[in-house]
PDB file of N, CA and C in Angstrom:
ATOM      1  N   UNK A   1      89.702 100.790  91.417  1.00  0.00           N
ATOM      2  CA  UNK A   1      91.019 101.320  91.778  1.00  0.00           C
ATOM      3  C   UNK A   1      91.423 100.914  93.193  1.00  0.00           C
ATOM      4  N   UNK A   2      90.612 100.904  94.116  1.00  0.00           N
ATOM      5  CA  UNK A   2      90.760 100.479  95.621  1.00  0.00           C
ATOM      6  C   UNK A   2      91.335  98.768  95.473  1.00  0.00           C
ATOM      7  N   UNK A   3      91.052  97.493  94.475  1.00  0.00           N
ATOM      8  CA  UNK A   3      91.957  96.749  94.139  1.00  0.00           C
ATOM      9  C   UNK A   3      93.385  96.608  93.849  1.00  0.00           C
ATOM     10  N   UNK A   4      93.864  97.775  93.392  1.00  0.00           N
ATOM     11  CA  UNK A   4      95.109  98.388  92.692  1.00  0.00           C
ATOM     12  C   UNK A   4      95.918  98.670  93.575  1.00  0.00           C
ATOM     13  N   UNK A   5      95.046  99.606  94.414  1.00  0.00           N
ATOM     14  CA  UNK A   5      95.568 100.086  95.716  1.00  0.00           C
ATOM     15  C   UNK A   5      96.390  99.480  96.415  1.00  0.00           C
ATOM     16  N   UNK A   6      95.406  98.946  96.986  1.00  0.00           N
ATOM     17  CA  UNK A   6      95.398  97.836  98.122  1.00  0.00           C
ATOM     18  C   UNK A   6      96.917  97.066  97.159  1.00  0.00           C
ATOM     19  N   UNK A   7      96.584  96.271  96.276  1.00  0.00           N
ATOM     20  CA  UNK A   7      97.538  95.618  96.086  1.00  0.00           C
ATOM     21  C   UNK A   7      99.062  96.135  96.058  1.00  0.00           C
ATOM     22  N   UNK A   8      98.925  97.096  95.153  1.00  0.00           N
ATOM     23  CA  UNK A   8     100.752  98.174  95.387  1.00  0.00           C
ATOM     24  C   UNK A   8     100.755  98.539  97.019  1.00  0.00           C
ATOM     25  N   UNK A   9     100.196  98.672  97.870  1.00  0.00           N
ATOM     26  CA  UNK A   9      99.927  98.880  99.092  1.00  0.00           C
ATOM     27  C   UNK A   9     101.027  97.144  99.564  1.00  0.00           C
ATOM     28  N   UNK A  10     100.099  96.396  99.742  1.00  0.00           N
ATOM     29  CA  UNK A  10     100.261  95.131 100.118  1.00  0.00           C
ATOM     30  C   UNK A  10     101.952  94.485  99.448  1.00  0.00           C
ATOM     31  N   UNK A  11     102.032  95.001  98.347  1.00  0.00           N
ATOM     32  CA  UNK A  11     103.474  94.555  97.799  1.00  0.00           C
ATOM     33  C   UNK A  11     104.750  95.327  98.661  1.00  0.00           C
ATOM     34  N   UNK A  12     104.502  96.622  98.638  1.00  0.00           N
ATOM     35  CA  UNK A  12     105.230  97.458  99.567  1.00  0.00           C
ATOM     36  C   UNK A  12     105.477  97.512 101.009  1.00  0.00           C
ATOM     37  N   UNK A  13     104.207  96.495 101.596  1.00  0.00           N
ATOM     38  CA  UNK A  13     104.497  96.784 102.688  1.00  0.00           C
ATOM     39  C   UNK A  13     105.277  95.331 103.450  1.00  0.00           C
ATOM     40  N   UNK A  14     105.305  94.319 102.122  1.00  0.00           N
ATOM     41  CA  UNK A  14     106.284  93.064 102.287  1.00  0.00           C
ATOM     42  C   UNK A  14     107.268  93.037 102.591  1.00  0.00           C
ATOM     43  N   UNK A  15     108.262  94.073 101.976  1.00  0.00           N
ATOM     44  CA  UNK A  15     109.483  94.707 102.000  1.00  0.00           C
ATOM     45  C   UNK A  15     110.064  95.022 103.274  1.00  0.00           C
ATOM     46  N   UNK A  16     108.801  95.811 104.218  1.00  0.00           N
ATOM     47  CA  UNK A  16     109.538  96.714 105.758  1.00  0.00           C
ATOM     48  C   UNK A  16     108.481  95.165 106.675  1.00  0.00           C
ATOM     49  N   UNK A  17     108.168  93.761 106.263  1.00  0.00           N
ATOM     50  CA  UNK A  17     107.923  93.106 107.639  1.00  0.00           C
ATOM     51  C   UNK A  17     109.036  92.302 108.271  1.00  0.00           C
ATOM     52  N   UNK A  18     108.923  92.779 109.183  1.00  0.00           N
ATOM     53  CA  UNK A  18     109.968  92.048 110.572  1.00  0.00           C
ATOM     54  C   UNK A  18     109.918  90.630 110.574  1.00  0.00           C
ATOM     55  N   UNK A  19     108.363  90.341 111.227  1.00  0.00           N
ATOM     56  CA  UNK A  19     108.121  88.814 111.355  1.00  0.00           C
ATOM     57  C   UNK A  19     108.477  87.961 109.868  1.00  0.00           C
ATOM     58  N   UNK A  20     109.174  86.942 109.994  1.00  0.00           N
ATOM     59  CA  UNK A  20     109.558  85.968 109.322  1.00  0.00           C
ATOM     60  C   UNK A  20     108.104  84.902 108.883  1.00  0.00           C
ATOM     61  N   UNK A  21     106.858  84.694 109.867  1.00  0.00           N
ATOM     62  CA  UNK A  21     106.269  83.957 109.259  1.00  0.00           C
ATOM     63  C   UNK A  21     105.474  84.799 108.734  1.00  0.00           C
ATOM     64  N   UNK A  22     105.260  85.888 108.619  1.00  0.00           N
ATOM     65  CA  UNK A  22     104.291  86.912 108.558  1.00  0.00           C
ATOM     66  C   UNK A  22     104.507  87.292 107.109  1.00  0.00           C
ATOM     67  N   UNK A  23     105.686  87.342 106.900  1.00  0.00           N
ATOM     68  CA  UNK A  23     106.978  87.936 106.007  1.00  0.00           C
ATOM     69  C   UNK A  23     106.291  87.240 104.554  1.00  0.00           C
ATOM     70  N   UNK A  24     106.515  85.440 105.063  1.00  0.00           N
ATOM     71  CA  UNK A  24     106.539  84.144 103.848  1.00  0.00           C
ATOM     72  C   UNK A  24     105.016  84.314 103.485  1.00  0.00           C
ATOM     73  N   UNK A  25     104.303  84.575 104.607  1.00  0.00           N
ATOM     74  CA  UNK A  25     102.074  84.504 104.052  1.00  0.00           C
ATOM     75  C   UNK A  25     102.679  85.703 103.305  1.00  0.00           C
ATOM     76  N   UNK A  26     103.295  86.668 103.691  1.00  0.00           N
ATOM     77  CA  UNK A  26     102.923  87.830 102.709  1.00  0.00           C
ATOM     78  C   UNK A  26     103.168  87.252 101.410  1.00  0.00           C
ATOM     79  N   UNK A  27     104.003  86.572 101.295  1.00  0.00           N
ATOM     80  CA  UNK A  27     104.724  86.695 100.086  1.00  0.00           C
ATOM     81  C   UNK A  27     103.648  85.507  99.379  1.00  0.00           C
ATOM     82  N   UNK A  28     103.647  84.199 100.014  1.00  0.00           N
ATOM     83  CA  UNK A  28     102.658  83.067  99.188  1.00  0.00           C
ATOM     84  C   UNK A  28     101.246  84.202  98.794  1.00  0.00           C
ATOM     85  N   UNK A  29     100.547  85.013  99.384  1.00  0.00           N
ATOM     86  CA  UNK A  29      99.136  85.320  99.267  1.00  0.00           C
ATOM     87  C   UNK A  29      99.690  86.752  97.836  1.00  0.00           C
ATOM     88  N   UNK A  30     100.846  87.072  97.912  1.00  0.00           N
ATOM     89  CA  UNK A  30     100.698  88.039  96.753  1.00  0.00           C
ATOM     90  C   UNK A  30     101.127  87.481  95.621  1.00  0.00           C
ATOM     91  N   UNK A  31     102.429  86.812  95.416  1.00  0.00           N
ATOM     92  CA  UNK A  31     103.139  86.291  94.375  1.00  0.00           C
ATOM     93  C   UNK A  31     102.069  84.588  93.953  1.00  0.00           C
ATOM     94  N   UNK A  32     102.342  85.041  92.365  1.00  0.00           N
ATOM     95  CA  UNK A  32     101.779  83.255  92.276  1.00  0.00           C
ATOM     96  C   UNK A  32     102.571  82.327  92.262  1.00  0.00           C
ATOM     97  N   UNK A  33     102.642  80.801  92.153  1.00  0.00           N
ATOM     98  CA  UNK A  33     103.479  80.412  92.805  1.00  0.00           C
ATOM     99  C   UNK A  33     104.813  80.451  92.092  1.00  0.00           C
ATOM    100  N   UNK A  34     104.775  80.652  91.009  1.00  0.00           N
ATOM    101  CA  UNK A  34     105.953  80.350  89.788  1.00  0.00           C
ATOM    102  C   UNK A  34     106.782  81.955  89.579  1.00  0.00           C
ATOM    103  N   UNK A  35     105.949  83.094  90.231  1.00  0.00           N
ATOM    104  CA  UNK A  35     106.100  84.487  90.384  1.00  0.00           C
ATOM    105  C   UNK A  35     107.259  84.664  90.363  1.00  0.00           C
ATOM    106  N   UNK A  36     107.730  85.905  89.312  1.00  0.00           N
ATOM    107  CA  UNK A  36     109.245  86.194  89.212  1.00  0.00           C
ATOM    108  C   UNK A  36     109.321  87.806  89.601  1.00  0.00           C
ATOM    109  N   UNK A  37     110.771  88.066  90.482  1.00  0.00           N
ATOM    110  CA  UNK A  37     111.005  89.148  90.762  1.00  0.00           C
ATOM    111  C   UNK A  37     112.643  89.523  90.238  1.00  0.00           C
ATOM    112  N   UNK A  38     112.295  91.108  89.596  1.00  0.00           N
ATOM    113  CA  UNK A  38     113.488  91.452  88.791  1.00  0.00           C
ATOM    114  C   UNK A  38     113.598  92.836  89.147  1.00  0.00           C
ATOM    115  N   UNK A  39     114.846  93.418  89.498  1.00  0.00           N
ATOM    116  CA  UNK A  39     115.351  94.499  90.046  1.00  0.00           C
ATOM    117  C   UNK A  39     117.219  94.174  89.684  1.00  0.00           C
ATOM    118  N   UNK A  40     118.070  94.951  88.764  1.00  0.00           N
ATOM    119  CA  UNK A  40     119.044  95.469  88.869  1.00  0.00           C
ATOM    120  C   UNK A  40     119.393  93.831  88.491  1.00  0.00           C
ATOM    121  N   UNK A  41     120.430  93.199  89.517  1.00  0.00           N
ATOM    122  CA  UNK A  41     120.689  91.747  88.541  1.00  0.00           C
ATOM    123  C   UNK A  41     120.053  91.105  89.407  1.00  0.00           C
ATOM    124  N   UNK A  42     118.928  91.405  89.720  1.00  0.00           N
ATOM    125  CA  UNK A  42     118.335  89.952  91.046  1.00  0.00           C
ATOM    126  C   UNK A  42     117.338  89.605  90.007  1.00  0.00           C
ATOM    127  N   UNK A  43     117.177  88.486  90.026  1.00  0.00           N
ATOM    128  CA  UNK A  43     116.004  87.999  89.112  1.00  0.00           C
ATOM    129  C   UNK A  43     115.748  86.384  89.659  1.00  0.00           C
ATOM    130  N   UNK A  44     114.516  86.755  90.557  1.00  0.00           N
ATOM    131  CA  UNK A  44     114.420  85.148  91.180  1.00  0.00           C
ATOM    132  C   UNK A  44     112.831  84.577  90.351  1.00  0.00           C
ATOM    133  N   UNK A  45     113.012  83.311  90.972  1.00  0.00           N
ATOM    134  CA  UNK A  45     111.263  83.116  90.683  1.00  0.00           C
ATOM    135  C   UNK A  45     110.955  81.748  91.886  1.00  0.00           C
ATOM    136  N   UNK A  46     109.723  82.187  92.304  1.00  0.00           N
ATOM    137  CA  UNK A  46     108.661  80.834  92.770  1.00  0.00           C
ATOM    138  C   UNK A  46     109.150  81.005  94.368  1.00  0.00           C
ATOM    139  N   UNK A  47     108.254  80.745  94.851  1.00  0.00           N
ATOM    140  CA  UNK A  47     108.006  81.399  96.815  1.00  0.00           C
ATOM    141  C   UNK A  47     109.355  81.236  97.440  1.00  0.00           C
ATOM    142  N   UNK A  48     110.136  80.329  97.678  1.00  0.00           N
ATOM    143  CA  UNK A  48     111.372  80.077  97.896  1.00  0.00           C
ATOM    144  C   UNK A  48     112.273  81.132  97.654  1.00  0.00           C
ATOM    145  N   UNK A  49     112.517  81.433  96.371  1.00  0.00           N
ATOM    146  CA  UNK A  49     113.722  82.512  95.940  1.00  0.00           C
ATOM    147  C   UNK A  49     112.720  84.034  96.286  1.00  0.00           C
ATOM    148  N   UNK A  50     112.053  83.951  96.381  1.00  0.00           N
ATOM    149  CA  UNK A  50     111.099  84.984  96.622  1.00  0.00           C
ATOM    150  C   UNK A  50     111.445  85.316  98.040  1.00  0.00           C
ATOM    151  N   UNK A  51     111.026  84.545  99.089  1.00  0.00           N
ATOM    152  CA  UNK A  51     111.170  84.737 100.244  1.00  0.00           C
ATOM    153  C   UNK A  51     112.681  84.776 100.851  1.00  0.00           C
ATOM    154  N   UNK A  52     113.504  84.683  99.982  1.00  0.00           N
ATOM    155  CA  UNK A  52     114.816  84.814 100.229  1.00  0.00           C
ATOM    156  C   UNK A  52     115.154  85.812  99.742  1.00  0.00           C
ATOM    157  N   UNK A  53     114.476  86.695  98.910  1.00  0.00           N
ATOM    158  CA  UNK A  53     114.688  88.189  98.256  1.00  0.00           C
ATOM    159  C   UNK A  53     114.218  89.158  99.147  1.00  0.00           C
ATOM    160  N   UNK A  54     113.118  88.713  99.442  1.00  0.00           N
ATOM    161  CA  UNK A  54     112.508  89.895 100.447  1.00  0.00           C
ATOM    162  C   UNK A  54     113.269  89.685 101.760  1.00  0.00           C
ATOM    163  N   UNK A  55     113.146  88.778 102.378  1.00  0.00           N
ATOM    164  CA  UNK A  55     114.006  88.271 103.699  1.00  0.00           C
ATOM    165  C   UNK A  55     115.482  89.128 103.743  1.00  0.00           C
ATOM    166  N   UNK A  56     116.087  89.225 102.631  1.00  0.00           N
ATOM    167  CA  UNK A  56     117.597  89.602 102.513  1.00  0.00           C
ATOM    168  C   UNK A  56     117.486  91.445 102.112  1.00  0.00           C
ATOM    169  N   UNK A  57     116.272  91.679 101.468  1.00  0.00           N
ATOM    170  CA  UNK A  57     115.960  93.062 100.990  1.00  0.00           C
ATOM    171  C   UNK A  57     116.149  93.601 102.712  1.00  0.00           C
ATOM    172  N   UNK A  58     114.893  93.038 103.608  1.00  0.00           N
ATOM    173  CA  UNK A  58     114.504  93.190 104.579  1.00  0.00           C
ATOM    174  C   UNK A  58     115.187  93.059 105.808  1.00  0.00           C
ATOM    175  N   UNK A  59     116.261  92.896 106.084  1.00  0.00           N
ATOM    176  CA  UNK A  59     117.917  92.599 106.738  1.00  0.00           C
ATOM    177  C   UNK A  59     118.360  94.008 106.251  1.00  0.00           C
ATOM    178  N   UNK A  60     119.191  94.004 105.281  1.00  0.00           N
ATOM    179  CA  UNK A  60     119.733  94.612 104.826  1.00  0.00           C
ATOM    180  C   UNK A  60     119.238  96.422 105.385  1.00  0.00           C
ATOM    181  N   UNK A  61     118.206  96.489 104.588  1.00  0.00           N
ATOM    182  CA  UNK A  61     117.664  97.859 104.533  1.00  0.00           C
ATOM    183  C   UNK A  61     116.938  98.152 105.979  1.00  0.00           C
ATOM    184  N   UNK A  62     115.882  97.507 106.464  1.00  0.00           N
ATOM    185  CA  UNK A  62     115.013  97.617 106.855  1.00  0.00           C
ATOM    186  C   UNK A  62     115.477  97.405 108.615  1.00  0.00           C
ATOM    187  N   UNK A  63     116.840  96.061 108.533  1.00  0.00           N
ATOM    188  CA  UNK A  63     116.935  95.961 110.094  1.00  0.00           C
ATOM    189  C   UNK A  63     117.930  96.448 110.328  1.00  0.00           C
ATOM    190  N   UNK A  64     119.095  96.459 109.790  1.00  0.00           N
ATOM    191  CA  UNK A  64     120.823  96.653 109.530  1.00  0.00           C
ATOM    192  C   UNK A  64     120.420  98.561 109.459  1.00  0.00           C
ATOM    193  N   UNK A  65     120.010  98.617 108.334  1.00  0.00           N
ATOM    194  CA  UNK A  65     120.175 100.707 108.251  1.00  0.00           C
ATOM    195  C   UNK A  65     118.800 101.414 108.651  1.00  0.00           C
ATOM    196  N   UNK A  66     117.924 100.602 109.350  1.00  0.00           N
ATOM    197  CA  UNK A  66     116.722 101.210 109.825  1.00  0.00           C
ATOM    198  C   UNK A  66     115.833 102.567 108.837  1.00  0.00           C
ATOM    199  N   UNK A  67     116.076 101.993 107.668  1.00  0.00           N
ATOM    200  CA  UNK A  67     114.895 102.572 106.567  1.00  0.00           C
ATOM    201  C   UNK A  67     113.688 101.812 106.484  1.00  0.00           C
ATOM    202  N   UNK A  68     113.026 102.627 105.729  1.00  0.00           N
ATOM    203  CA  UNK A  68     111.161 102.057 105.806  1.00  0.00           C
ATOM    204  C   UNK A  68     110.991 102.218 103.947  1.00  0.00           C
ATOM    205  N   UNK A  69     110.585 101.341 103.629  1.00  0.00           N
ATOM    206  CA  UNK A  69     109.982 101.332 102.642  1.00  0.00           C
ATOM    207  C   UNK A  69     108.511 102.221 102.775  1.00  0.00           C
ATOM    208  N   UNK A  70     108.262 103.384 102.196  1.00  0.00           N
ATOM    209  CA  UNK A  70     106.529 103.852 102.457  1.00  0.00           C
ATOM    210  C   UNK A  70     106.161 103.680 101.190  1.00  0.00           C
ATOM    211  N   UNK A  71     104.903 103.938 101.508  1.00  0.00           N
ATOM    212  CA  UNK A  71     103.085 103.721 100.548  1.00  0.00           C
ATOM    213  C   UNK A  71     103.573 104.161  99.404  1.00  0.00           C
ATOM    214  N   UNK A  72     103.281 103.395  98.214  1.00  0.00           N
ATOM    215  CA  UNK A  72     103.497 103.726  96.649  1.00  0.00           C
ATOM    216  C   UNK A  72     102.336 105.019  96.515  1.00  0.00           C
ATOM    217  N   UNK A  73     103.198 105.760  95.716  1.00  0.00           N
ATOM    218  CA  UNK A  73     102.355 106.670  94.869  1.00  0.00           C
ATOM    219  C   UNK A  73     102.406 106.648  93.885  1.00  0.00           C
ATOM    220  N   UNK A  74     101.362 107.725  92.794  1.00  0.00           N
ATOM    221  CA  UNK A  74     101.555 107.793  91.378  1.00  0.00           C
ATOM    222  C   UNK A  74     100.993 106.280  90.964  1.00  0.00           C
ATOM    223  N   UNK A  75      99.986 105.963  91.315  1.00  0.00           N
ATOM    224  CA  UNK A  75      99.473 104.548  90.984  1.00  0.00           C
ATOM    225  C   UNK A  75      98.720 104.167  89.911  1.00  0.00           C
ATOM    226  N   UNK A  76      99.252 103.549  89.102  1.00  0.00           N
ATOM    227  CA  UNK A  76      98.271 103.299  87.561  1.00  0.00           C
ATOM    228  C   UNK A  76      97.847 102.066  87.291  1.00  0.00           C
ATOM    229  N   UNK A  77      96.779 101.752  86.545  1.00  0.00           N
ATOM    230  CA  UNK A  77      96.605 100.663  86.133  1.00  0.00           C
ATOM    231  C   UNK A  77      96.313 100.863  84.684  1.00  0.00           C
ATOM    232  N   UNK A  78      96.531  99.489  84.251  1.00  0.00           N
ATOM    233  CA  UNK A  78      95.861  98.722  82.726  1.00  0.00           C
ATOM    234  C   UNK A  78      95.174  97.739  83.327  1.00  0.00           C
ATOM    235  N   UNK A  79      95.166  96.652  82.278  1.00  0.00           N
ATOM    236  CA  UNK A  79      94.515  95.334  82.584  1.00  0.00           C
ATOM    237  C   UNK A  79      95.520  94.706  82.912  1.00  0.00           C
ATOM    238  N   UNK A  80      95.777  94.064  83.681  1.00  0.00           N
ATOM    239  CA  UNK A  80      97.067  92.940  83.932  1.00  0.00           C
ATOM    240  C   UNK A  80      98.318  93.521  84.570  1.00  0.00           C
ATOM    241  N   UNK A  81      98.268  94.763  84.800  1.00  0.00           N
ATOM    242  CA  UNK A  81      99.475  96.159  84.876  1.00  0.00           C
ATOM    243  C   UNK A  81      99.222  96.949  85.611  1.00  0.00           C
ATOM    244  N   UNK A  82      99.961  97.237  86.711  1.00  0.00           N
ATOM    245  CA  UNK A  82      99.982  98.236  87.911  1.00  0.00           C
ATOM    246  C   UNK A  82     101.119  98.382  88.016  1.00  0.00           C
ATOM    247  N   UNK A  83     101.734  99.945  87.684  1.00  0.00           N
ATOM    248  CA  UNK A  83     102.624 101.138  87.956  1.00  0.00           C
ATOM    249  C   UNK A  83     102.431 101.944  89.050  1.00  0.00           C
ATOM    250  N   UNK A  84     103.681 102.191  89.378  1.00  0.00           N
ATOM    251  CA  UNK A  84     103.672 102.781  91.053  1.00  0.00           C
ATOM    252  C   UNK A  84     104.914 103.668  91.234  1.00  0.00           C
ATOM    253  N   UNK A  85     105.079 104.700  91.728  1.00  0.00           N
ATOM    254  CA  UNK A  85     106.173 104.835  92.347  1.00  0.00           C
ATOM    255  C   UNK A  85     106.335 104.444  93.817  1.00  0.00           C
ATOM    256  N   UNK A  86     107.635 104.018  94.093  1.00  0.00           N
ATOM    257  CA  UNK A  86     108.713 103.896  95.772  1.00  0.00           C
ATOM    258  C   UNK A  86     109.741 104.784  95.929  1.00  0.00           C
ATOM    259  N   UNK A  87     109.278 104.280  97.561  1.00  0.00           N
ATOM    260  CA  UNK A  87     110.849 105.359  97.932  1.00  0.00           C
ATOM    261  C   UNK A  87     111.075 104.410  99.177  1.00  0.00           C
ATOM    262  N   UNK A  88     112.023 104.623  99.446  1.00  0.00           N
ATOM    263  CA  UNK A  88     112.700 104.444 101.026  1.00  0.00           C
ATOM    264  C   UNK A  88     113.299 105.402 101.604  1.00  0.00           C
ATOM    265  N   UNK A  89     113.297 105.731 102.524  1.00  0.00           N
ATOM    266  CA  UNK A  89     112.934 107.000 103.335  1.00  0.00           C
ATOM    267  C   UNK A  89     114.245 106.072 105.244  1.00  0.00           C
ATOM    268  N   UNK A  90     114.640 107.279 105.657  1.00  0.00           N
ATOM    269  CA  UNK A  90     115.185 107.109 106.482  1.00  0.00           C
ATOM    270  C   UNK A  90     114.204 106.732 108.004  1.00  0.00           C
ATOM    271  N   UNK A  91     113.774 106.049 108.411  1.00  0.00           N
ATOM    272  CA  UNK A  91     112.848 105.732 109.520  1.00  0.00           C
ATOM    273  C   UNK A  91     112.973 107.254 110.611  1.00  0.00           C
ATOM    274  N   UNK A  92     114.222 107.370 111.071  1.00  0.00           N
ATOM    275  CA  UNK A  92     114.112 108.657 112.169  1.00  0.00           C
ATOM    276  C   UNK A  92     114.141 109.965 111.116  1.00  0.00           C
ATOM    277  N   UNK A  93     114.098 110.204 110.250  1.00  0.00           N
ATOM    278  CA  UNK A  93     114.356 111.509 109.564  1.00  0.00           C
ATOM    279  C   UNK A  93     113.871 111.874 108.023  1.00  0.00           C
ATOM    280  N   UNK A  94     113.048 110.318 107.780  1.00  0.00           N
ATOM    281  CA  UNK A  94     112.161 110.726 106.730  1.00  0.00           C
ATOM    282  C   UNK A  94     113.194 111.494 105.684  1.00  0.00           C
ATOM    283  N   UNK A  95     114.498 111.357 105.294  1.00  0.00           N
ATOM    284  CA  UNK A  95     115.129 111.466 104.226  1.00  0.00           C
ATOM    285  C   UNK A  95     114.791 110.575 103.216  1.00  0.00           C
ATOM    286  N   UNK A  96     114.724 110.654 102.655  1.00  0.00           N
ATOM    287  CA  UNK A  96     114.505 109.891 101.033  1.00  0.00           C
ATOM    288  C   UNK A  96     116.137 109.118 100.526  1.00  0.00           C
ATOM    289  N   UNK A  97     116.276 107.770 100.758  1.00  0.00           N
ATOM    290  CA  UNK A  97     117.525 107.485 100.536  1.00  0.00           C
ATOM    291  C   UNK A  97     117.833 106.762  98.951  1.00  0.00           C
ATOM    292  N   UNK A  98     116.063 106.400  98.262  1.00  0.00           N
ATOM    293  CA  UNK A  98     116.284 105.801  97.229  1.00  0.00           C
ATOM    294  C   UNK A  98     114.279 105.826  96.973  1.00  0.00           C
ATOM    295  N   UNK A  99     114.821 105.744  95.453  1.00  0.00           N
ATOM    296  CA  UNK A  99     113.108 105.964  95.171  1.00  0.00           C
ATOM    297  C   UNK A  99     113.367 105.317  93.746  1.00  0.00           C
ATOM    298  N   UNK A 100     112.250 105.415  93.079  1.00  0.00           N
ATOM    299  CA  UNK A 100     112.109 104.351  92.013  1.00  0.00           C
ATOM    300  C   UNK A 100     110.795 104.457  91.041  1.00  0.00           C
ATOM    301  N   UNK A 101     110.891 103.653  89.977  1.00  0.00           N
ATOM    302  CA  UNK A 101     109.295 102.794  89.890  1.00  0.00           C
ATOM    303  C   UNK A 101     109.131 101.475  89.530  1.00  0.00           C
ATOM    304  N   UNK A 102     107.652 101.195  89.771  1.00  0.00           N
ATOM    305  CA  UNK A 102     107.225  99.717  90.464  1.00  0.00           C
ATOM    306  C   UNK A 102     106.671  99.283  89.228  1.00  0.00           C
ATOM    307  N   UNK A 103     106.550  97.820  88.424  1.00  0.00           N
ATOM    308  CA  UNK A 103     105.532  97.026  87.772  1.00  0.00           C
ATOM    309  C   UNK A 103     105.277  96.186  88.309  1.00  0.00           C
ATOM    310  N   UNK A 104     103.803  95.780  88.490  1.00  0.00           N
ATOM    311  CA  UNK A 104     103.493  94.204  88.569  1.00  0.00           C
ATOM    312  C   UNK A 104     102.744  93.743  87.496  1.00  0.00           C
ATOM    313  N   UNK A 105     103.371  92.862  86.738  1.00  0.00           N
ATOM    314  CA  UNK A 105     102.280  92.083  86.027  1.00  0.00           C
ATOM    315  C   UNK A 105     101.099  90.895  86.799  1.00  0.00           C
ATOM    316  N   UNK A 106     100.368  91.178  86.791  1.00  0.00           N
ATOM    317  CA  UNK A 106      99.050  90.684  87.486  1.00  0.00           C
ATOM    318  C   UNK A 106      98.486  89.458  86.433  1.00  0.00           C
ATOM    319  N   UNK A 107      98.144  87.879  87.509  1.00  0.00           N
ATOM    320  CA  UNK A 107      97.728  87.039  87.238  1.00  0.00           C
ATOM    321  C   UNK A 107      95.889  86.991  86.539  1.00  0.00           C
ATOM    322  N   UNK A 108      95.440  86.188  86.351  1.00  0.00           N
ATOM    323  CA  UNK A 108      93.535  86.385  86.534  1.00  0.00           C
ATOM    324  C   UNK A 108      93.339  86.169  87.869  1.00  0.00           C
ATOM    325  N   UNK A 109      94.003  85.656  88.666  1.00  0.00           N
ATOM    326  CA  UNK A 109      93.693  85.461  90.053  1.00  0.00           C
ATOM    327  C   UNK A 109      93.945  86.929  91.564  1.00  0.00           C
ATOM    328  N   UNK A 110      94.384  88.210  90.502  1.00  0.00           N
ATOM    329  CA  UNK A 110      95.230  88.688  90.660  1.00  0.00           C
ATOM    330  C   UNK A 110      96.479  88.977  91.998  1.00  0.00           C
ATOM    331  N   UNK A 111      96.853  88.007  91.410  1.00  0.00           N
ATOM    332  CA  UNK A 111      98.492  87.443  92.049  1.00  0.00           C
ATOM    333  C   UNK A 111      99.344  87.966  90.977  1.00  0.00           C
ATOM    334  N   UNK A 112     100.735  88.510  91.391  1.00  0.00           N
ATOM    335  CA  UNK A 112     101.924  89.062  90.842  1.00  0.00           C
ATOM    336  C   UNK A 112     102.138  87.764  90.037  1.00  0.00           C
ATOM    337  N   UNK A 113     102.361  87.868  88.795  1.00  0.00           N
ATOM    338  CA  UNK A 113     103.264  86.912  88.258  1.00  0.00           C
ATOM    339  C   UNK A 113     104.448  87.327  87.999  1.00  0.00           C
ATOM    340  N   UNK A 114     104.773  88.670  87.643  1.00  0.00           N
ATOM    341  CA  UNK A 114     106.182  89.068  87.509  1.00  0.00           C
ATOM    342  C   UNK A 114     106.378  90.952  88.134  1.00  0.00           C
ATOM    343  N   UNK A 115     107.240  91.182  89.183  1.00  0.00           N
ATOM    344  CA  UNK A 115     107.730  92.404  89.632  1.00  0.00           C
ATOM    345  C   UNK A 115     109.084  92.927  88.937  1.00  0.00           C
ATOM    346  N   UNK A 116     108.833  94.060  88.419  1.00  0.00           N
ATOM    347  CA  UNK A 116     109.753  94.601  87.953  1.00  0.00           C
ATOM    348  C   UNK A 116     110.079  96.095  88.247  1.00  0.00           C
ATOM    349  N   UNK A 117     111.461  96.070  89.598  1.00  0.00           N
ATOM    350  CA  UNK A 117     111.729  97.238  90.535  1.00  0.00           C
ATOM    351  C   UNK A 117     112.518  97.930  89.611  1.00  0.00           C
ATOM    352  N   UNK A 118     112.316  99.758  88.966  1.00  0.00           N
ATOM    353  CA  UNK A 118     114.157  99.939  89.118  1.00  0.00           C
ATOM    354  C   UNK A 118     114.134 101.226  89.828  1.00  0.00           C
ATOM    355  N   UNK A 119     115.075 101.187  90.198  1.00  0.00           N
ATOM    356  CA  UNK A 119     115.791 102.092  91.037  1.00  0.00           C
ATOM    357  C   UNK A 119     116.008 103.540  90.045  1.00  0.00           C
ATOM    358  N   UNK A 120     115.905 105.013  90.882  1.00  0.00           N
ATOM    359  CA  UNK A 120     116.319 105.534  90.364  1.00  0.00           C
ATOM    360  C   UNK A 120     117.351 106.631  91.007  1.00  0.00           C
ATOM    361  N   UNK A 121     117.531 106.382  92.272  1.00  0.00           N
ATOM    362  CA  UNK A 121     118.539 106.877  92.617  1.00  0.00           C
ATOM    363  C   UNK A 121     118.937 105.786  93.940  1.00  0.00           C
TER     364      UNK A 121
END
């Protein structure tokens, strides 16, 4: 389970990084390379559109309205399958501005091959 962890850990915490080169390793060392991400109508695939999802997630939310993505809870696994819940949370006031739940379908290497966010408020 500390694999599982760590990994919904590590996906989440892609979302709130600042640094730009820091940002792209995150993203090459979790996603595989062909890795698709799907949330609402965004549906990218392969490090490029990837790093332009998180990059723009990460603007938006994270530098522009100073929210934090925090630590998934409610964490499950199968084989190949890790469920999670998110939230984003107001950085000075810890309001809850949006929360959700998380899939990753997991490679043999285990690398994301496909994320699937939805939102629930």
């Amino acid at each position: 389970m500390d694999e599982v962890r760590t990994l919904a850990e590590r996906f989440v915490r892609v979302w709130n990084e600042r640094d730009p080169e820091r940002r792209s390793a995150m993203v090459r060392s979790l996603w595989a390379m062909d890795g698709r991400h799907l949330m609402g109508t965004q549906d990218v695939r392969g490090y490029q559109a990837l790093e332009e999802r998180v990059a723009a997630s990460n603007r938006h939310n994270v530098v522009e309205k100073d929210y934090i993505f925090r630590a998934p809870t409610a964490i499950q696994s199968l084989p190949g399958v890790i469920k999670f819940r998110w939230d984003m949370a107001r950085r000075d006031s810890d309001d809850v501005v949006s929360h959700g739940v998380g899939f990753l379908i997991i490679d043999d290497q285990g690398r994301i091959r496909c994320d699937y966010l939805f939102a629930e408020s």
